[in-house]
N, C-alpha and C. Protein backbone atom coordinates (compact mmCIF):
# COMPACT_ATOMS: atom_id res chain seq x y z
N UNK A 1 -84.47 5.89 -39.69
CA UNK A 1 -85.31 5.86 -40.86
C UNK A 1 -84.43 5.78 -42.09
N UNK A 2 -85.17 5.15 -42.66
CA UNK A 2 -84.14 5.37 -44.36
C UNK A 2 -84.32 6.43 -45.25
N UNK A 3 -83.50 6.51 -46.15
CA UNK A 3 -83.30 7.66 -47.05
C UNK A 3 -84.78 8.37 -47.77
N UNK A 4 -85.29 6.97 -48.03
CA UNK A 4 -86.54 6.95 -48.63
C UNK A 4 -87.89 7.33 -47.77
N UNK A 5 -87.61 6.98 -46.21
CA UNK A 5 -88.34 7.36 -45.41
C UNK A 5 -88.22 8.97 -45.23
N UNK A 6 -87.33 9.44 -45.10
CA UNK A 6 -86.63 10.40 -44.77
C UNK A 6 -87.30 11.57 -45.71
N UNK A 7 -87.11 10.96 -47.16
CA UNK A 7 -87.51 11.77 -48.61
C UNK A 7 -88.89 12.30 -48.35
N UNK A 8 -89.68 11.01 -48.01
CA UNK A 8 -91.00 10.86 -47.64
C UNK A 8 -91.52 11.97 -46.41
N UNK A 9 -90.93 11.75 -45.75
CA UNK A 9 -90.93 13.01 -44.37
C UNK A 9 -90.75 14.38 -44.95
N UNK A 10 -89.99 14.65 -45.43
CA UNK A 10 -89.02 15.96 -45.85
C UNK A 10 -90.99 16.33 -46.82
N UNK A 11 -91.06 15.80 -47.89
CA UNK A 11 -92.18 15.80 -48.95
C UNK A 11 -93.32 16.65 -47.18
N UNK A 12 -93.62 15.45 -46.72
CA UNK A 12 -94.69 16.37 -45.94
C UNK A 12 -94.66 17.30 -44.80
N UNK A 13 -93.81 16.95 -44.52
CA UNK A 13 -92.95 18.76 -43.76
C UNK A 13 -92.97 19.87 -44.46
N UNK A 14 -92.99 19.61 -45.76
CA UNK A 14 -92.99 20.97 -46.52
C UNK A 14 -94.19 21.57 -46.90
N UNK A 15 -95.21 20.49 -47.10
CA UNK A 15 -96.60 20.55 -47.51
C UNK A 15 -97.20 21.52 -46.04
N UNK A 16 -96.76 20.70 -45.12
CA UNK A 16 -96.99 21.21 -43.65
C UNK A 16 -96.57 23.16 -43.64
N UNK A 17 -95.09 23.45 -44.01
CA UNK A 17 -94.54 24.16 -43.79
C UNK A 17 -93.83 24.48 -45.00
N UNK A 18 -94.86 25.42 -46.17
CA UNK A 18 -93.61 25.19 -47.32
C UNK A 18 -93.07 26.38 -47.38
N UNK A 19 -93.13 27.40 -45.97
CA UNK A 19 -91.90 28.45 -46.14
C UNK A 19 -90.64 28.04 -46.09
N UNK A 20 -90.32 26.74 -45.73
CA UNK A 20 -88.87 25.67 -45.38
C UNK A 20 -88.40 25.50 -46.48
N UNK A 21 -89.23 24.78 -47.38
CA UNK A 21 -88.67 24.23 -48.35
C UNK A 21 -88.35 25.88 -49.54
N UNK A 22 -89.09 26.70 -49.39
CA UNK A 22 -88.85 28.22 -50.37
C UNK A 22 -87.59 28.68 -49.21
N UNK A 23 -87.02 28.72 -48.31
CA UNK A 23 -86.33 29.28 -47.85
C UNK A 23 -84.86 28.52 -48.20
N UNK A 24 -85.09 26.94 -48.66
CA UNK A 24 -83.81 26.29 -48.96
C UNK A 24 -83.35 26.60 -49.95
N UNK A 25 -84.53 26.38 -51.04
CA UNK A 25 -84.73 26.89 -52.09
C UNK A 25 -84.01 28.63 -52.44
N UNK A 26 -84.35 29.31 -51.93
CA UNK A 26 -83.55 30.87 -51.75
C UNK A 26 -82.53 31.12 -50.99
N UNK A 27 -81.78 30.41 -50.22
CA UNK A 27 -80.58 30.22 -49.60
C UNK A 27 -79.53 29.44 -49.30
N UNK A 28 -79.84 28.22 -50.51
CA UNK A 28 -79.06 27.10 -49.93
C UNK A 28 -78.37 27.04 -51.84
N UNK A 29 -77.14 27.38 -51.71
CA UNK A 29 -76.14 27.15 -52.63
C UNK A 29 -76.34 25.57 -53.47
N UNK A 30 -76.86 25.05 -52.84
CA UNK A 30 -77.38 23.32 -53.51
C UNK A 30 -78.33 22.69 -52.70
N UNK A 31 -79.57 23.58 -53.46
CA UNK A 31 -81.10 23.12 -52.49
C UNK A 31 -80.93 21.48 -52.44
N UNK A 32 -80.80 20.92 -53.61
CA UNK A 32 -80.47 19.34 -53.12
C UNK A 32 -79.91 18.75 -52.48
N UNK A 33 -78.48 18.78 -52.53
CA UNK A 33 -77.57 18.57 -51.88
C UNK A 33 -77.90 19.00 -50.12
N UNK A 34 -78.66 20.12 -49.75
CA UNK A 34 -79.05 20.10 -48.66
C UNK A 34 -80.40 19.46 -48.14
N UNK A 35 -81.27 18.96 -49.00
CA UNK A 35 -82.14 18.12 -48.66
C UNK A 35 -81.65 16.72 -48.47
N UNK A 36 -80.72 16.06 -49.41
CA UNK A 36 -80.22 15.05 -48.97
C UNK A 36 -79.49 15.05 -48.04
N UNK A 37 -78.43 15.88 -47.51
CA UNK A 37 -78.02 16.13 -46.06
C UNK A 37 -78.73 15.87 -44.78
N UNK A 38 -80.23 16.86 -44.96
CA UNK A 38 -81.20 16.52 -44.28
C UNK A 38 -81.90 15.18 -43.89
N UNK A 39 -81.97 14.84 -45.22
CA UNK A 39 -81.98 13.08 -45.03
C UNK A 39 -81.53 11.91 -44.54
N UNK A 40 -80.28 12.37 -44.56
CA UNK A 40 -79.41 12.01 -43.85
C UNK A 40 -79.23 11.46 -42.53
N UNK A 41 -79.35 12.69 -42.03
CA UNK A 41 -79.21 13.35 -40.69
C UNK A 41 -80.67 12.90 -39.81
N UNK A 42 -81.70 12.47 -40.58
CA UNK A 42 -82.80 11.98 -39.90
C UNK A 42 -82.67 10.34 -39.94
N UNK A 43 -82.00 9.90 -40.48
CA UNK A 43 -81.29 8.58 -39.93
C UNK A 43 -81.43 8.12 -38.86
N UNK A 44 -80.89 8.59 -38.12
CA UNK A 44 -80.91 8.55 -36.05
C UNK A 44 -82.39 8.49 -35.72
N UNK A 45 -83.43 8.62 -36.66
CA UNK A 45 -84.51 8.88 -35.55
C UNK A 45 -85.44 8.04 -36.82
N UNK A 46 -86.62 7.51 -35.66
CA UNK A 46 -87.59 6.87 -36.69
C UNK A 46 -88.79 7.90 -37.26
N UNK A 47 -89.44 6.92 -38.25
CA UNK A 47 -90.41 7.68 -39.06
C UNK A 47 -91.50 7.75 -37.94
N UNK A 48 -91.97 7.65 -36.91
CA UNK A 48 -92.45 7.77 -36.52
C UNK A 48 -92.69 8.93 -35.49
N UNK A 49 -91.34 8.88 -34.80
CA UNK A 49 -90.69 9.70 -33.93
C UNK A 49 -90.95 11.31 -34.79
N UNK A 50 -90.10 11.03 -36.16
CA UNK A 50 -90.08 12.22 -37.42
C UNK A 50 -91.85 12.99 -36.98
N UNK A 51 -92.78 12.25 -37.39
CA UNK A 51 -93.93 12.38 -37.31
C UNK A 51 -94.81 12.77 -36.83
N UNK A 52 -94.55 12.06 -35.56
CA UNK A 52 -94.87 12.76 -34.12
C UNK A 52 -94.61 14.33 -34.08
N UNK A 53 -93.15 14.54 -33.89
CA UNK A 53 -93.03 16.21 -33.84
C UNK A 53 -93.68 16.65 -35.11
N UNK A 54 -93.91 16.14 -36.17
CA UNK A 54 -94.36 17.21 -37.10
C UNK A 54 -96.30 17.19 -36.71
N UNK A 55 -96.61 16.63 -36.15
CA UNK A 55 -97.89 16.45 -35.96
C UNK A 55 -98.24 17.61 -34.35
N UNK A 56 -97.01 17.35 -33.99
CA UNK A 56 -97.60 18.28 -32.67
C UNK A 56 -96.94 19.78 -33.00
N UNK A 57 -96.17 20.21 -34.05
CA UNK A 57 -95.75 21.39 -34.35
C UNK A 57 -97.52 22.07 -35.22
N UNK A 58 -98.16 21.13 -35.91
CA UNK A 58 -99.23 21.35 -36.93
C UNK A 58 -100.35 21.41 -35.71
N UNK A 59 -100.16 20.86 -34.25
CA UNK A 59 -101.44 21.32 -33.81
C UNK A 59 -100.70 22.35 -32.15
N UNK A 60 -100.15 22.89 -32.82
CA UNK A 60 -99.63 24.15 -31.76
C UNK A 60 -99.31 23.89 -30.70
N UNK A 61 -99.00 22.47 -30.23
CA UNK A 61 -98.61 21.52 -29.17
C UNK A 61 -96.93 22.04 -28.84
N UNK A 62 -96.12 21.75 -29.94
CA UNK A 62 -94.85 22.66 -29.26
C UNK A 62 -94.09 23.12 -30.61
N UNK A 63 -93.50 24.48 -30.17
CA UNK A 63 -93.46 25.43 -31.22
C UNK A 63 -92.69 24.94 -32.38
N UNK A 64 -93.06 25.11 -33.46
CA UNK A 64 -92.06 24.92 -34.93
C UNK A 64 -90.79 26.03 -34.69
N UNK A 65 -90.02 25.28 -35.72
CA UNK A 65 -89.17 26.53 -36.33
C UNK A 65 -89.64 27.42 -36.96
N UNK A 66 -88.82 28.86 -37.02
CA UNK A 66 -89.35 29.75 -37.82
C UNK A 66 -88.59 31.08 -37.99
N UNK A 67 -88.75 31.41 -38.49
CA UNK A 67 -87.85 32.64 -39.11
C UNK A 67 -86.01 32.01 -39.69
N UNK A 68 -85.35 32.36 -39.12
CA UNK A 68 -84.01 32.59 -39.14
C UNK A 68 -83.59 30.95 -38.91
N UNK A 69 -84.57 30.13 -38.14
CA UNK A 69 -83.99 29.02 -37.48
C UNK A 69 -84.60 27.75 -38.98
N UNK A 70 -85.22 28.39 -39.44
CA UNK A 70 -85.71 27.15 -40.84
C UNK A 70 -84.28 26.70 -41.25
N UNK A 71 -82.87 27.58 -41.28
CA UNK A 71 -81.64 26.48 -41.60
C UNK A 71 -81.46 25.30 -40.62
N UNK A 72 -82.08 25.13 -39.49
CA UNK A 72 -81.87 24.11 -38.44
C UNK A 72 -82.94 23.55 -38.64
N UNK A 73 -84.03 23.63 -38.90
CA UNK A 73 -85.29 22.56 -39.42
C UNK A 73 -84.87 20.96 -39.06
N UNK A 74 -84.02 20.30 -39.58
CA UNK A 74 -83.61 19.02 -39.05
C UNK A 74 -83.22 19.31 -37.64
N UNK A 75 -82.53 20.16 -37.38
CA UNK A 75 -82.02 20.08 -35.88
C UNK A 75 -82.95 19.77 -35.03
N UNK A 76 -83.75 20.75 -35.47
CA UNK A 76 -84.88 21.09 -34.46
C UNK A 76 -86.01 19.74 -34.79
N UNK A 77 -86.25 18.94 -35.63
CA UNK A 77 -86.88 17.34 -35.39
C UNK A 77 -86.19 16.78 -34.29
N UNK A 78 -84.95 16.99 -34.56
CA UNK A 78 -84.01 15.66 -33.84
C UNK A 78 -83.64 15.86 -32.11
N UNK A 79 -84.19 17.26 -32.31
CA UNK A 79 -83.66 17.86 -30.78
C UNK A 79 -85.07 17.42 -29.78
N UNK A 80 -86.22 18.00 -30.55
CA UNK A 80 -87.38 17.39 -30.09
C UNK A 80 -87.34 15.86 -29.80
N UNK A 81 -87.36 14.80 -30.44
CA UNK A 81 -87.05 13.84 -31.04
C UNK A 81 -85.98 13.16 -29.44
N UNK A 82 -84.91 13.69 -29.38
CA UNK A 82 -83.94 13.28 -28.17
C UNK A 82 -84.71 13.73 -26.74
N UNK A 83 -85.28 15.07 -26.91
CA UNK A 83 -85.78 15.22 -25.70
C UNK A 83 -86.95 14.39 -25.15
N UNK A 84 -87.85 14.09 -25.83
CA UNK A 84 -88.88 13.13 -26.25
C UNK A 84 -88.19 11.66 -25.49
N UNK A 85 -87.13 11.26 -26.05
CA UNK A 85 -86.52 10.12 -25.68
C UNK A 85 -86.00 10.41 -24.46
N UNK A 86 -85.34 11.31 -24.32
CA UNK A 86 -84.94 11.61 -22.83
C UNK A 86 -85.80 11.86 -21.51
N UNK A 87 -86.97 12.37 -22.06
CA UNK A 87 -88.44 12.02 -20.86
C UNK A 87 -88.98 10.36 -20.98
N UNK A 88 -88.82 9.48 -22.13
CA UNK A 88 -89.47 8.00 -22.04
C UNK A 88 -88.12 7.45 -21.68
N UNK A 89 -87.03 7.66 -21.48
CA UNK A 89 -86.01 7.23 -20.25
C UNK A 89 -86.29 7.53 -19.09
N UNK A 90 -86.55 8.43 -18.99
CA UNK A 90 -86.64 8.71 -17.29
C UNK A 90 -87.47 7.90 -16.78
N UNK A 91 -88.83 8.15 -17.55
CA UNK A 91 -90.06 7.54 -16.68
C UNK A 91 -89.89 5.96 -16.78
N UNK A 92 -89.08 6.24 -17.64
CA UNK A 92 -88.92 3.90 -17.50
C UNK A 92 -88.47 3.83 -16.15
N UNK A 93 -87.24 4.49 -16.41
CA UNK A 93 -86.29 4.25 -15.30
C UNK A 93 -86.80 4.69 -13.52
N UNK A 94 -88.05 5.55 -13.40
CA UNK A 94 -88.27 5.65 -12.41
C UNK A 94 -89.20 4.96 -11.86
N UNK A 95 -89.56 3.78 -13.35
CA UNK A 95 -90.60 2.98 -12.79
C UNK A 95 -89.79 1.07 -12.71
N UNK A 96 -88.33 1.44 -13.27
CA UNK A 96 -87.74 0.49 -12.70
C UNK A 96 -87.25 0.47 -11.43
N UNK A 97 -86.65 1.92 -10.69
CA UNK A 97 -86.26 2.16 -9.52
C UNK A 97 -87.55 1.62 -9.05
N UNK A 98 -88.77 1.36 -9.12
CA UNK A 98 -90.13 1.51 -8.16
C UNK A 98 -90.17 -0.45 -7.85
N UNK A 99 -90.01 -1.03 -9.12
CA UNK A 99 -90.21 -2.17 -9.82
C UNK A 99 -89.21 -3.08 -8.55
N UNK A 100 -87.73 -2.14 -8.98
CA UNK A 100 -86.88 -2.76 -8.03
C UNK A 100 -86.71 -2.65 -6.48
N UNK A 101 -87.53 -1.69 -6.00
CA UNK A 101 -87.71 -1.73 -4.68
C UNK A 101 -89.27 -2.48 -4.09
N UNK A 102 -89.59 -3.01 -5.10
CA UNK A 102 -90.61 -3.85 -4.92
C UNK A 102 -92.00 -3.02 -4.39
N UNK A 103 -92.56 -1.45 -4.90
CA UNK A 103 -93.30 -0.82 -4.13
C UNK A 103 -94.40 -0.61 -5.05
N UNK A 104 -94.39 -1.60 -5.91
CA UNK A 104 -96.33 -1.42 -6.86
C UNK A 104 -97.13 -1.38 -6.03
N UNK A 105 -97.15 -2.48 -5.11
CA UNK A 105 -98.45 -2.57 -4.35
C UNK A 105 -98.42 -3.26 -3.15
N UNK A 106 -99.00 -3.10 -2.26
CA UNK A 106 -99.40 -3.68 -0.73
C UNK A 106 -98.77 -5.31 -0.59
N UNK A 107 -98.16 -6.20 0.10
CA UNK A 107 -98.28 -7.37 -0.22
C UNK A 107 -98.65 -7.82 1.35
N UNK A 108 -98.73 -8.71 1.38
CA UNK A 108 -99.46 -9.89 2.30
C UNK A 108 -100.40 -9.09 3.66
N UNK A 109 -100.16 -9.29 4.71
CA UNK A 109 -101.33 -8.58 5.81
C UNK A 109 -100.93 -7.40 6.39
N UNK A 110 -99.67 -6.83 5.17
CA UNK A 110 -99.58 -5.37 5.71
C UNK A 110 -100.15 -4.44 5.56
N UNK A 111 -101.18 -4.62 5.26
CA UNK A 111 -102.12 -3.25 4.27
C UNK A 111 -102.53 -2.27 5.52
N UNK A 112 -102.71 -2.62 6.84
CA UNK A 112 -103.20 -2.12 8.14
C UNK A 112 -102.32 -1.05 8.07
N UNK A 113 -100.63 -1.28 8.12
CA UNK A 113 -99.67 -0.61 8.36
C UNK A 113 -99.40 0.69 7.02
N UNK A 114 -99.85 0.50 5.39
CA UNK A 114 -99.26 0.82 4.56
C UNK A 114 -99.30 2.29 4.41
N UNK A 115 -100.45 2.90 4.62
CA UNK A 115 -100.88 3.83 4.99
C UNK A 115 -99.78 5.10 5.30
N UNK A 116 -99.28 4.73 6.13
CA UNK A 116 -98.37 5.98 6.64
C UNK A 116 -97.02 5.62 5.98
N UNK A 117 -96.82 4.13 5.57
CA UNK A 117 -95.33 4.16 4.98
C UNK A 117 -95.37 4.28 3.39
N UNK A 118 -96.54 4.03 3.02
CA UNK A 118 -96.59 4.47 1.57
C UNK A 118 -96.76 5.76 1.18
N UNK A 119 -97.24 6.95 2.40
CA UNK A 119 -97.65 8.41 2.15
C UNK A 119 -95.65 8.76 2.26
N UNK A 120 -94.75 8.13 3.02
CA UNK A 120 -93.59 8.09 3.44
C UNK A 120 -92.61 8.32 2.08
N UNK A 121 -93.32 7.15 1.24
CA UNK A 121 -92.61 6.40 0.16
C UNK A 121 -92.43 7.56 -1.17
N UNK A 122 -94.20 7.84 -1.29
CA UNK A 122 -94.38 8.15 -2.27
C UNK A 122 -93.70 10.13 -1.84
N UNK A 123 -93.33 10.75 -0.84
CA UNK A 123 -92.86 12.08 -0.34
C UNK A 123 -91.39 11.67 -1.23
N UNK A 124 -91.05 10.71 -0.88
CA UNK A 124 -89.59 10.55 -1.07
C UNK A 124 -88.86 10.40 -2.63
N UNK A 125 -90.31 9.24 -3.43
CA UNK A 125 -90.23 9.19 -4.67
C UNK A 125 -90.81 10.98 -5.36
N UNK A 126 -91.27 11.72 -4.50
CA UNK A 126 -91.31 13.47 -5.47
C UNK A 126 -89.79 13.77 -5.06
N UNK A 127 -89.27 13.81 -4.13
CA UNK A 127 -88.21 13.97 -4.49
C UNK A 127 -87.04 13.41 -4.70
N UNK A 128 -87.03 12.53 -5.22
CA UNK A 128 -86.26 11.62 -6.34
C UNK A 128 -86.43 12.48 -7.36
N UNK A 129 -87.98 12.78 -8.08
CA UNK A 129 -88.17 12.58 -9.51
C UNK A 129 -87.76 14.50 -9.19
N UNK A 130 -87.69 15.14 -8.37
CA UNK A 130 -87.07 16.37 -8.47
C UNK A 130 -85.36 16.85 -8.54
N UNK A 131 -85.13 15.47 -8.33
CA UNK A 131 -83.58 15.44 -8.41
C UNK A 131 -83.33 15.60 -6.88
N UNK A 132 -84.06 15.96 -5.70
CA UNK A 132 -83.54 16.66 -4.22
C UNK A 132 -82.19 15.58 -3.86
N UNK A 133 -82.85 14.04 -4.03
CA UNK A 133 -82.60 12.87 -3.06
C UNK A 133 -81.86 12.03 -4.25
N UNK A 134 -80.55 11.41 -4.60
CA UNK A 134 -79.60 10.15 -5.23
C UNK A 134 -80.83 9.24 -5.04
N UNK A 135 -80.34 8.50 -6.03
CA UNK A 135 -81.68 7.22 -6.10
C UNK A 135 -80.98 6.26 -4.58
N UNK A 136 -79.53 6.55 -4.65
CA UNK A 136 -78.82 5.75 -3.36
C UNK A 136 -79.77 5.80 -2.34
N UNK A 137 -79.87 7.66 -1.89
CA UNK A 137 -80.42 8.12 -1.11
C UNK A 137 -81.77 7.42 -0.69
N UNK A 138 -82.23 7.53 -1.90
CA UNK A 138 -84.09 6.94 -2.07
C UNK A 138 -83.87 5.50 -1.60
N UNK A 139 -82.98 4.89 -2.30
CA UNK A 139 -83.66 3.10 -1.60
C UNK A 139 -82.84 3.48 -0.11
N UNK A 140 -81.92 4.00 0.39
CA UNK A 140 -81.59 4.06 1.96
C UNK A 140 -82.74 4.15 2.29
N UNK A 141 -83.54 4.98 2.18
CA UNK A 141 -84.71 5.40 2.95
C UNK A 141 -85.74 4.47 2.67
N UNK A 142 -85.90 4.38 1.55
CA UNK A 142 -87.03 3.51 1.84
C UNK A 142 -86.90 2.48 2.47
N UNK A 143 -85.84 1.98 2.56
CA UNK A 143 -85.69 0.40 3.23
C UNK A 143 -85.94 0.45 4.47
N UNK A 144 -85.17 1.84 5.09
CA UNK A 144 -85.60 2.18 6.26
C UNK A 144 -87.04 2.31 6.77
N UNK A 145 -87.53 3.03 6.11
CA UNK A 145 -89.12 3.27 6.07
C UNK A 145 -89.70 1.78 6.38
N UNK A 146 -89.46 1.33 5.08
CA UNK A 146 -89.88 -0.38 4.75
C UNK A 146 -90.09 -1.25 6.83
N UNK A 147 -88.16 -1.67 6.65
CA UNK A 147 -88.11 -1.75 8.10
C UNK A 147 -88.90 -1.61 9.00
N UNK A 148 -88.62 0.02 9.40
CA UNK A 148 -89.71 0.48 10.63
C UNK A 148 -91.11 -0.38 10.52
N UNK A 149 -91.87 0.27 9.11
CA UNK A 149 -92.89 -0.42 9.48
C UNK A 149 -93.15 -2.35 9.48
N UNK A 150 -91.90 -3.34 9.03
CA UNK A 150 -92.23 -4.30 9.11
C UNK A 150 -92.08 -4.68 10.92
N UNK A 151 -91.04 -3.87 11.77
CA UNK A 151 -90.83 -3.56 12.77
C UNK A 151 -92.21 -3.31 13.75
N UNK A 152 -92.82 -2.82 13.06
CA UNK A 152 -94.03 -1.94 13.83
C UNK A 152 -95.65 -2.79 13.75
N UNK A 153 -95.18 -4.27 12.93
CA UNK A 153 -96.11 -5.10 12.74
C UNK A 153 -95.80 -6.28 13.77
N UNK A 154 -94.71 -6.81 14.12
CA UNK A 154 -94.12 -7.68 14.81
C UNK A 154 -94.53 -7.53 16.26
């Protein structure tokens, strides 16, 4: 986001939460100078992203800062903000692992068979997404799985 975005954010975060902005205000040796810092520092993340957490802190969705931690106020956007990004990585990625083992859906006259190798598939993809099983692990098996049952149609 830009500076101006940033300004813009900071303005309704405070409206949101204006014990933040009275606490910079009463502890910060150059209340400005630390709002533009702040500004700064929200660079890395979009206005949207910004937004989001301030919208789910305003409906008790996941906890604000508060007390002692209002000097981390930016931290705590940006930490939300990464973690946020770090769950819409995963789930990409576990729906590219899916994508790339070719397992959306049933294909040609195996559907008779899918039954027991997709109840197989999908045991294996919980534990993937639990960390138990290496994604290595996961396509070994499934291929195997796969196999057997193209094996078991022949």
């Amino acid at each position: 986001m830009t500076i101006e975005e940033a300004n813009s954010f900071l303005r309704e975060a405070f409206i949101a939460f204006p014990g933040v902005l009275q606490w910079v205000k009463d502890n910060s040796p150059d209340p400005k100078q630390t709002l533009q810092l702040w500004a700064k520092n929200l660079e890395r993340i979009s206005t949207a992203e910004a937004i989001s957490v301030l919208n789910r802190w305003n409906a008790n969705e996941i906890p604000p800062p508060s007390g002692y931690q209002r000097e981390l106020f930016i931290n705590h956007v940006i930490a939300v903000v990464q973690k946020d990004r770090s769950k819409n990585y995963a789930a990409r990625h576990r729906e590219e692992v899916f994508e790339q083992l070719n397992l959306k859906q049933p294909k040609g006259n195996y559907n008779a068979v899918c039954g027991p190798f997709m109840k197989d598939v999908l045991g294996l993809k919980a534990s993937y997404d639990l960390g138990q099983i290496s994604f290595e692990e996961l396509t070994k098996q499934v291929e195997e799985r796969k196999q057997q049952a193209m094996d078991s149609v022949k």
